[in-house]
PDB file of N, CA and C in Angstrom:
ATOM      1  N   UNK A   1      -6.906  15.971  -8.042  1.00  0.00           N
ATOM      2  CA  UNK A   1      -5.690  15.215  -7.810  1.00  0.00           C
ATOM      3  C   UNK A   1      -5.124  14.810  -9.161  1.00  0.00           C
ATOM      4  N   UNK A   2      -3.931  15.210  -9.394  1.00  0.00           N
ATOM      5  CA  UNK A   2      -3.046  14.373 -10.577  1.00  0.00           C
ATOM      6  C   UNK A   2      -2.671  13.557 -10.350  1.00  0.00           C
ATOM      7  N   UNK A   3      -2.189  12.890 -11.376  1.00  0.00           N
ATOM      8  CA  UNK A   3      -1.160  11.412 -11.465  1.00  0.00           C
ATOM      9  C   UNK A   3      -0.130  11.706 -10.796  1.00  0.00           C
ATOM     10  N   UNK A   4       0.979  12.821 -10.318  1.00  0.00           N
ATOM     11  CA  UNK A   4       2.046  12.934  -9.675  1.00  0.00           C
ATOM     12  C   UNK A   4       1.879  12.940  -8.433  1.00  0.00           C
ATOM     13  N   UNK A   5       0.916  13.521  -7.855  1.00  0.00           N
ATOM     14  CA  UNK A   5      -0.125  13.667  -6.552  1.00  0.00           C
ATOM     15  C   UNK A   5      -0.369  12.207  -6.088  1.00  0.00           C
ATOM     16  N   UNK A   6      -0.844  11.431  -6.955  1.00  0.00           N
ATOM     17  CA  UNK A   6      -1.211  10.190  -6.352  1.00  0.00           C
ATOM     18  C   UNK A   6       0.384   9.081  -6.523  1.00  0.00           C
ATOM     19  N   UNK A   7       1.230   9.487  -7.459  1.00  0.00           N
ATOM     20  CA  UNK A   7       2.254   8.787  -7.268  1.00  0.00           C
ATOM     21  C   UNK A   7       3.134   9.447  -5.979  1.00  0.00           C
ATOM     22  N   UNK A   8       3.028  10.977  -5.656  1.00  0.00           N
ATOM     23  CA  UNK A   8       3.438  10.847  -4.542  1.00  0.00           C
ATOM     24  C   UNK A   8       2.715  10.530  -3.331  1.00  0.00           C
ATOM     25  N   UNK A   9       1.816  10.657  -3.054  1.00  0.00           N
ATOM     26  CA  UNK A   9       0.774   9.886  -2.377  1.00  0.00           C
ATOM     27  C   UNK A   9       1.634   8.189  -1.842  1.00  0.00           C
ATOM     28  N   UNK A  10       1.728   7.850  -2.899  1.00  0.00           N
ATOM     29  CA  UNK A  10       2.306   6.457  -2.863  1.00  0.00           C
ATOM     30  C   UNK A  10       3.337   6.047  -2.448  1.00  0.00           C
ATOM     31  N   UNK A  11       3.847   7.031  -2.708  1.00  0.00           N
ATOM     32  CA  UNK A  11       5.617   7.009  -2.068  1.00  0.00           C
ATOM     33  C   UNK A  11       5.501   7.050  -0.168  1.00  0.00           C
ATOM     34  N   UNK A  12       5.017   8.331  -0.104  1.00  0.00           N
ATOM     35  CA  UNK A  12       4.692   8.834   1.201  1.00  0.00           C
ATOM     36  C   UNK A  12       4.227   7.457   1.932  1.00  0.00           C
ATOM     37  N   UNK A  13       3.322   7.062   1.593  1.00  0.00           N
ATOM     38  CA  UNK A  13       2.589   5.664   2.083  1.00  0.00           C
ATOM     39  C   UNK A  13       3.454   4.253   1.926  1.00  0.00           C
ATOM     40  N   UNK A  14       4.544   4.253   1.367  1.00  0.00           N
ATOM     41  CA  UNK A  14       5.657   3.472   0.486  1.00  0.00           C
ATOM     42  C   UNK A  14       4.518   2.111  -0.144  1.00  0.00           C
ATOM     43  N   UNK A  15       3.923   2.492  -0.954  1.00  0.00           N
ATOM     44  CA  UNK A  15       3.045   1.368  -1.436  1.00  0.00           C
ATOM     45  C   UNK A  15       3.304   1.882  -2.561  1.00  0.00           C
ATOM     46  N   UNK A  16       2.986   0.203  -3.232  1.00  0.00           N
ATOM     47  CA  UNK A  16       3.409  -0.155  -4.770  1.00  0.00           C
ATOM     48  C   UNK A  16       1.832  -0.342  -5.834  1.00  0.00           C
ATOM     49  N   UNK A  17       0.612  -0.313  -4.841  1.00  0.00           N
ATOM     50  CA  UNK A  17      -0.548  -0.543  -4.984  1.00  0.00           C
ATOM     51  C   UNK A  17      -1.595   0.573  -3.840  1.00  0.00           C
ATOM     52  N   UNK A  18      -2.226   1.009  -5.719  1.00  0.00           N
ATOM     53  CA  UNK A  18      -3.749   1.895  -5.200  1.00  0.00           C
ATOM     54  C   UNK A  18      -4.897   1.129  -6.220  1.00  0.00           C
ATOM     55  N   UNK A  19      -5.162   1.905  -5.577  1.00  0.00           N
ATOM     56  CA  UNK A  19      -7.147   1.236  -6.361  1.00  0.00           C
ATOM     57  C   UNK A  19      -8.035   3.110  -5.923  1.00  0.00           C
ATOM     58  N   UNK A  20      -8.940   2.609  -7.295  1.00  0.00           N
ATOM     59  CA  UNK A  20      -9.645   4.087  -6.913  1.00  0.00           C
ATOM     60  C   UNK A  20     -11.038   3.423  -7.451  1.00  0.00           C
ATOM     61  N   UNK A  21     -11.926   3.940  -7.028  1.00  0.00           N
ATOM     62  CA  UNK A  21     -12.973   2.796  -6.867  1.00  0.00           C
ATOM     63  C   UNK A  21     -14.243   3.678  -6.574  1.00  0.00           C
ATOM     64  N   UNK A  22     -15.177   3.367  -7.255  1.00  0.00           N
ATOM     65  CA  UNK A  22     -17.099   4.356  -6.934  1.00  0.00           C
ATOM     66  C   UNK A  22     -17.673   3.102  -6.158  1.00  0.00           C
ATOM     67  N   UNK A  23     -17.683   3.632  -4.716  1.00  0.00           N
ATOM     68  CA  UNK A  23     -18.451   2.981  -3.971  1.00  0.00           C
ATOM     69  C   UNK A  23     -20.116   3.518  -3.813  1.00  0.00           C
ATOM     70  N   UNK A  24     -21.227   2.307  -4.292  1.00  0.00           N
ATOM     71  CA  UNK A  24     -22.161   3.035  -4.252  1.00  0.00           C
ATOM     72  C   UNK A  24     -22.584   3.022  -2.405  1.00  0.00           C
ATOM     73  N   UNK A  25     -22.534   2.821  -1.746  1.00  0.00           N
ATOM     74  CA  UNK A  25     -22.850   2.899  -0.184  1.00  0.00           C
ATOM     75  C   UNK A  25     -22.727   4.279   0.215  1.00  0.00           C
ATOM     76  N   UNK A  26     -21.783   4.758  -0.391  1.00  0.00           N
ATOM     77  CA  UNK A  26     -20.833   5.675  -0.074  1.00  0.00           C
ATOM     78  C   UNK A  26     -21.292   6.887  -1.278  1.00  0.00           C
ATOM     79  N   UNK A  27     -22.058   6.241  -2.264  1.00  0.00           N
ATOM     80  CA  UNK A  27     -21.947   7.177  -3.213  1.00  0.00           C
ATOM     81  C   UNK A  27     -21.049   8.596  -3.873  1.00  0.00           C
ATOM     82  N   UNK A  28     -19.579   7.595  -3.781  1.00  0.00           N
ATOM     83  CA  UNK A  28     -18.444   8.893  -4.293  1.00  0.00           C
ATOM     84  C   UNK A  28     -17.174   7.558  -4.438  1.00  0.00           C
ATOM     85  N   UNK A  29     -16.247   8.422  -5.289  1.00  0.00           N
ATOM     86  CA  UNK A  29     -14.772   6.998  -5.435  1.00  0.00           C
ATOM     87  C   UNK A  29     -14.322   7.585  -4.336  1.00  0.00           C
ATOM     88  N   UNK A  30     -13.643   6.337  -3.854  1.00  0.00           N
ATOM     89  CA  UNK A  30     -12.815   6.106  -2.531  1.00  0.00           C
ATOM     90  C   UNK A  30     -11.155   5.786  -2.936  1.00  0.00           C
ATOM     91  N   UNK A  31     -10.309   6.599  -3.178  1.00  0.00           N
ATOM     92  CA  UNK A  31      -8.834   6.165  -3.775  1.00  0.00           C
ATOM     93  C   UNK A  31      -8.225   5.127  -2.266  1.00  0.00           C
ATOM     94  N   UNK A  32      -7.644   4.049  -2.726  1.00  0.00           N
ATOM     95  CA  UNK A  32      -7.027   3.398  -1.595  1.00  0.00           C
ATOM     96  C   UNK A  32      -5.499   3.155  -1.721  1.00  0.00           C
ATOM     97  N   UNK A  33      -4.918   3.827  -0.679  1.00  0.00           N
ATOM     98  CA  UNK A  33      -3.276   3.250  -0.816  1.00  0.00           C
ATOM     99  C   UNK A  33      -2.868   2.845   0.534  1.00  0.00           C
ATOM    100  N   UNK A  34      -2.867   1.059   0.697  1.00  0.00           N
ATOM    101  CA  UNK A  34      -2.350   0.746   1.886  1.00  0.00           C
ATOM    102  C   UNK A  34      -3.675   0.867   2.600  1.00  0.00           C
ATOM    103  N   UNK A  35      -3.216   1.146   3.735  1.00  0.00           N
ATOM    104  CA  UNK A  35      -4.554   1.319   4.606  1.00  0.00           C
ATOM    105  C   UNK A  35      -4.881   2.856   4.868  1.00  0.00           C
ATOM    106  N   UNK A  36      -4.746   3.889   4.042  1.00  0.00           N
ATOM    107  CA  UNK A  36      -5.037   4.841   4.237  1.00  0.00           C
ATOM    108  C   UNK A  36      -6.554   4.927   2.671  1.00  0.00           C
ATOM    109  N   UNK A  37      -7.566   5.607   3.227  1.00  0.00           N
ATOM    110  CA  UNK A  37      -8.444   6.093   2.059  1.00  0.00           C
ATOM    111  C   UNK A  37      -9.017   7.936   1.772  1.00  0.00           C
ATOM    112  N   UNK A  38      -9.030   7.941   0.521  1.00  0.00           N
ATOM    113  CA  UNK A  38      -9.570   8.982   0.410  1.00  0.00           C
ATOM    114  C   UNK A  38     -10.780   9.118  -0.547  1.00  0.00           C
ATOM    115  N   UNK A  39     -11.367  10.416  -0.077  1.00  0.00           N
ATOM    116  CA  UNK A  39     -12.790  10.707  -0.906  1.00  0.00           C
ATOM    117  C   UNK A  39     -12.530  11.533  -1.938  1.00  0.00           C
ATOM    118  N   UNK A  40     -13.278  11.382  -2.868  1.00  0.00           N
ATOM    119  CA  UNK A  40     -12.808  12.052  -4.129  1.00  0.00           C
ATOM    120  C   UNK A  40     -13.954  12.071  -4.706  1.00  0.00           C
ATOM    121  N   UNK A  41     -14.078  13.350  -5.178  1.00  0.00           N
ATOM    122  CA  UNK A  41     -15.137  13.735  -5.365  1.00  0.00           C
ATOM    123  C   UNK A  41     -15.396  13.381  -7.523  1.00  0.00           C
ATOM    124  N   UNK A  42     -16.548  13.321  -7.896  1.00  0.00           N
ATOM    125  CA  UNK A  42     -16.474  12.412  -9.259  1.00  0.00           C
ATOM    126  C   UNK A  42     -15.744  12.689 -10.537  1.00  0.00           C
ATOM    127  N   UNK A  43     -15.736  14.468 -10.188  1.00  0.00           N
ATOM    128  CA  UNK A  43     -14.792  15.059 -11.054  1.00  0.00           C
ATOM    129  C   UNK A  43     -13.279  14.915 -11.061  1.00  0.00           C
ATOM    130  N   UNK A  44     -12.924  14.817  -9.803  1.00  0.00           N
ATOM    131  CA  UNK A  44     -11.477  14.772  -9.712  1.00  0.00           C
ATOM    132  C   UNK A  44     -11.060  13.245 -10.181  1.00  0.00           C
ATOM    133  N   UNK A  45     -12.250  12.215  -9.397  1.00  0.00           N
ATOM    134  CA  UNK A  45     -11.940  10.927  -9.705  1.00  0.00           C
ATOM    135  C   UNK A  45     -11.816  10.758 -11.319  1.00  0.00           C
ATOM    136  N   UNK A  46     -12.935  11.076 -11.983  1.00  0.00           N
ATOM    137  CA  UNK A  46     -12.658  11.086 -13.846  1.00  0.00           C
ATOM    138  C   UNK A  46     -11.698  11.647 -14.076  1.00  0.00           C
ATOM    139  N   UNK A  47     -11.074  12.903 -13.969  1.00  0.00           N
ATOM    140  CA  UNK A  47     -10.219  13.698 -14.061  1.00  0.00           C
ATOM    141  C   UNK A  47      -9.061  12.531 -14.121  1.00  0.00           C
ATOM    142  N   UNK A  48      -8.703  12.195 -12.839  1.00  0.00           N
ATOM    143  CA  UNK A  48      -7.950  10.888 -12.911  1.00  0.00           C
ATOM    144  C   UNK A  48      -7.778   9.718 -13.529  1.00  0.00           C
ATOM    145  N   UNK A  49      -8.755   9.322 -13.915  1.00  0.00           N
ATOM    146  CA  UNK A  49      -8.635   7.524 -14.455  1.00  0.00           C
ATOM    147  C   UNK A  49      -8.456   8.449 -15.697  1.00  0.00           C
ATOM    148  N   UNK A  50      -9.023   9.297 -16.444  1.00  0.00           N
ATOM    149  CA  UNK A  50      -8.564   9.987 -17.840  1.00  0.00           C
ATOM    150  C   UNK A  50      -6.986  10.080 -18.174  1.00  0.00           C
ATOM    151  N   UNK A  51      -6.349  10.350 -16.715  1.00  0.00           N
ATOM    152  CA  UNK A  51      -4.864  10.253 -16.587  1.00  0.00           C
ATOM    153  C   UNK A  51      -4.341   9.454 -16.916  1.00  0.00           C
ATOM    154  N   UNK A  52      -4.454   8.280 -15.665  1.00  0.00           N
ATOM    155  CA  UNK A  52      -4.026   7.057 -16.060  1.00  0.00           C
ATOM    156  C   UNK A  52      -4.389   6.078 -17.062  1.00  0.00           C
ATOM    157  N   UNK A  53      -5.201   6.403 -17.672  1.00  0.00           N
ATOM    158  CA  UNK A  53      -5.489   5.455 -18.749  1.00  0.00           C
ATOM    159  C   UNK A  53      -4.326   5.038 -19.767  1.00  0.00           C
ATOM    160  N   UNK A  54      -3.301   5.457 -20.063  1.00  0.00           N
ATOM    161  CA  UNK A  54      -2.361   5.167 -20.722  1.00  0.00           C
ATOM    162  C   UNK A  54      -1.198   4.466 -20.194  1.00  0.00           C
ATOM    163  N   UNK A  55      -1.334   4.250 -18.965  1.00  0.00           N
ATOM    164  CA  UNK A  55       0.481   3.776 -18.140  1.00  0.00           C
ATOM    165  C   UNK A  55      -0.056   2.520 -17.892  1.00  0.00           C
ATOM    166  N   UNK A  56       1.310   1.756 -18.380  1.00  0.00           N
ATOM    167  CA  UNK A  56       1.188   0.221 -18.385  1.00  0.00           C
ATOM    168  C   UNK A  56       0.739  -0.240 -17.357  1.00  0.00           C
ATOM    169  N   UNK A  57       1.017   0.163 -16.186  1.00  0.00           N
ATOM    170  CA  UNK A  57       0.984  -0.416 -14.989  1.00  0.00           C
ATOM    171  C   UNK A  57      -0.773   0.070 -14.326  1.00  0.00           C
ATOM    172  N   UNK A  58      -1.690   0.713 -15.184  1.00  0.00           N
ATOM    173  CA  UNK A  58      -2.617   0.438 -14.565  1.00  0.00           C
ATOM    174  C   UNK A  58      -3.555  -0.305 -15.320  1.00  0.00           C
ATOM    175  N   UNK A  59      -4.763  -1.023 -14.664  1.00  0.00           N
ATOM    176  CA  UNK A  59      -5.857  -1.640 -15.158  1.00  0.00           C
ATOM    177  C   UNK A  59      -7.059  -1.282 -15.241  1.00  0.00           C
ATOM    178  N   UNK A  60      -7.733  -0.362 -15.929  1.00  0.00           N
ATOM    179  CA  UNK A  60      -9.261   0.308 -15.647  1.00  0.00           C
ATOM    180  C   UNK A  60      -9.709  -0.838 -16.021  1.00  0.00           C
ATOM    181  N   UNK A  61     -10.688  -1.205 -14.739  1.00  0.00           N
ATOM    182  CA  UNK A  61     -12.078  -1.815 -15.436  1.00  0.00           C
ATOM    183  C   UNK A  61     -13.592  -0.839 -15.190  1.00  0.00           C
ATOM    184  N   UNK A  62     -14.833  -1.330 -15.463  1.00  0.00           N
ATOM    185  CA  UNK A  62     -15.898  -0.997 -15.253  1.00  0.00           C
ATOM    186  C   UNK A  62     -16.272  -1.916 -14.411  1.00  0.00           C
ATOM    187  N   UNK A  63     -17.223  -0.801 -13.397  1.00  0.00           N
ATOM    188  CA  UNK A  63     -17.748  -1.640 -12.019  1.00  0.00           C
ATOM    189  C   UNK A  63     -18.560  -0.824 -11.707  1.00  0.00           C
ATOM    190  N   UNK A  64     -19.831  -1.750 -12.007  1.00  0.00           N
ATOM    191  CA  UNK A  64     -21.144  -0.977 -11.732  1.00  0.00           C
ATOM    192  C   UNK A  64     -21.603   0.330 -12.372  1.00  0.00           C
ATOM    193  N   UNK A  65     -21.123   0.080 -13.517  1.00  0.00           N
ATOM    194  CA  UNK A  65     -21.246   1.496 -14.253  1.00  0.00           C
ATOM    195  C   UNK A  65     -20.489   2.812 -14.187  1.00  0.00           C
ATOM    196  N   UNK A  66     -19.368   2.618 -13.164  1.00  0.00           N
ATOM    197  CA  UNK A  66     -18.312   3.510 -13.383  1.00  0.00           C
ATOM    198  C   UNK A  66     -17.066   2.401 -13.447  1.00  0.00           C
ATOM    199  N   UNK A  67     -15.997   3.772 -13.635  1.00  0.00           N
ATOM    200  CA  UNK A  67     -15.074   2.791 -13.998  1.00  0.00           C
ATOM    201  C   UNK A  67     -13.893   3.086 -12.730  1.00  0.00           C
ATOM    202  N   UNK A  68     -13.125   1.920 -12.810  1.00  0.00           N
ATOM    203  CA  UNK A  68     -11.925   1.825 -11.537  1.00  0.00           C
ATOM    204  C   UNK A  68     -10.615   1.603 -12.034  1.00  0.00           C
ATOM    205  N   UNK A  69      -9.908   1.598 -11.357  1.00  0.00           N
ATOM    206  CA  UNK A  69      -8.747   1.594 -11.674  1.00  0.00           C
ATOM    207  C   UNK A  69      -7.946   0.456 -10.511  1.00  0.00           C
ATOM    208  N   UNK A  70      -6.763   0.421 -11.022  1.00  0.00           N
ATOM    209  CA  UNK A  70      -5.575  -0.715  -9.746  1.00  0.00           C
ATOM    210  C   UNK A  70      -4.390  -0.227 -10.224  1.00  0.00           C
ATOM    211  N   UNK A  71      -3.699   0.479  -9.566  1.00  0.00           N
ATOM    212  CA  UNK A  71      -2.236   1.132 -10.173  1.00  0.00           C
ATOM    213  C   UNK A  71      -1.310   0.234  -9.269  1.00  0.00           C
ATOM    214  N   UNK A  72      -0.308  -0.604 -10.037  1.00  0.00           N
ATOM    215  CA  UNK A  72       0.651  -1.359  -9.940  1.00  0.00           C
ATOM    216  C   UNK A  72       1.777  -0.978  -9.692  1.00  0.00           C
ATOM    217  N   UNK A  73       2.487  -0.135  -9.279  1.00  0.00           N
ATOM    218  CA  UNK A  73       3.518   0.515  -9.894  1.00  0.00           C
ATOM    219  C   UNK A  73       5.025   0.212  -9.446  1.00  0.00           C
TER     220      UNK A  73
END
């Protein structure tokens, strides 16, 4: 998944807020927009936060030893 993918993602869903997130229960990131979720597998998820790491509007933190994201947009 790219950054355009998940901004359209967002649109589609008309939300202004995602979160992408390594759930260990679940052992894999779970992207959330609204009340819809998806599985993402660890590559695509890194693949991603590598993306967004530069746009103002998101916040990576570390959680639990991976890292997450909250896209504002």
């Amino acid at each position: 998944m790219t950054k355009n993918e998940l901004f359209n993602l967002m649109t589609k869903y008309n939300s202004k807020m995602a979160s992408l997130k390594f759930y260990d229960m679940a052992d894999r990131y779970i992207l959330t927009i609204g009340d819809h979720h998806f599985d993402l597998n660890d590559l695509t998820a890194e693949a991603l936060l590598i993306d967004l790491k530069d746009l103002d509007f998101v916040t990576i933190t570390d959680h639990k030893q991976h890292q997450s994201a909250q896209i504002k947009k």
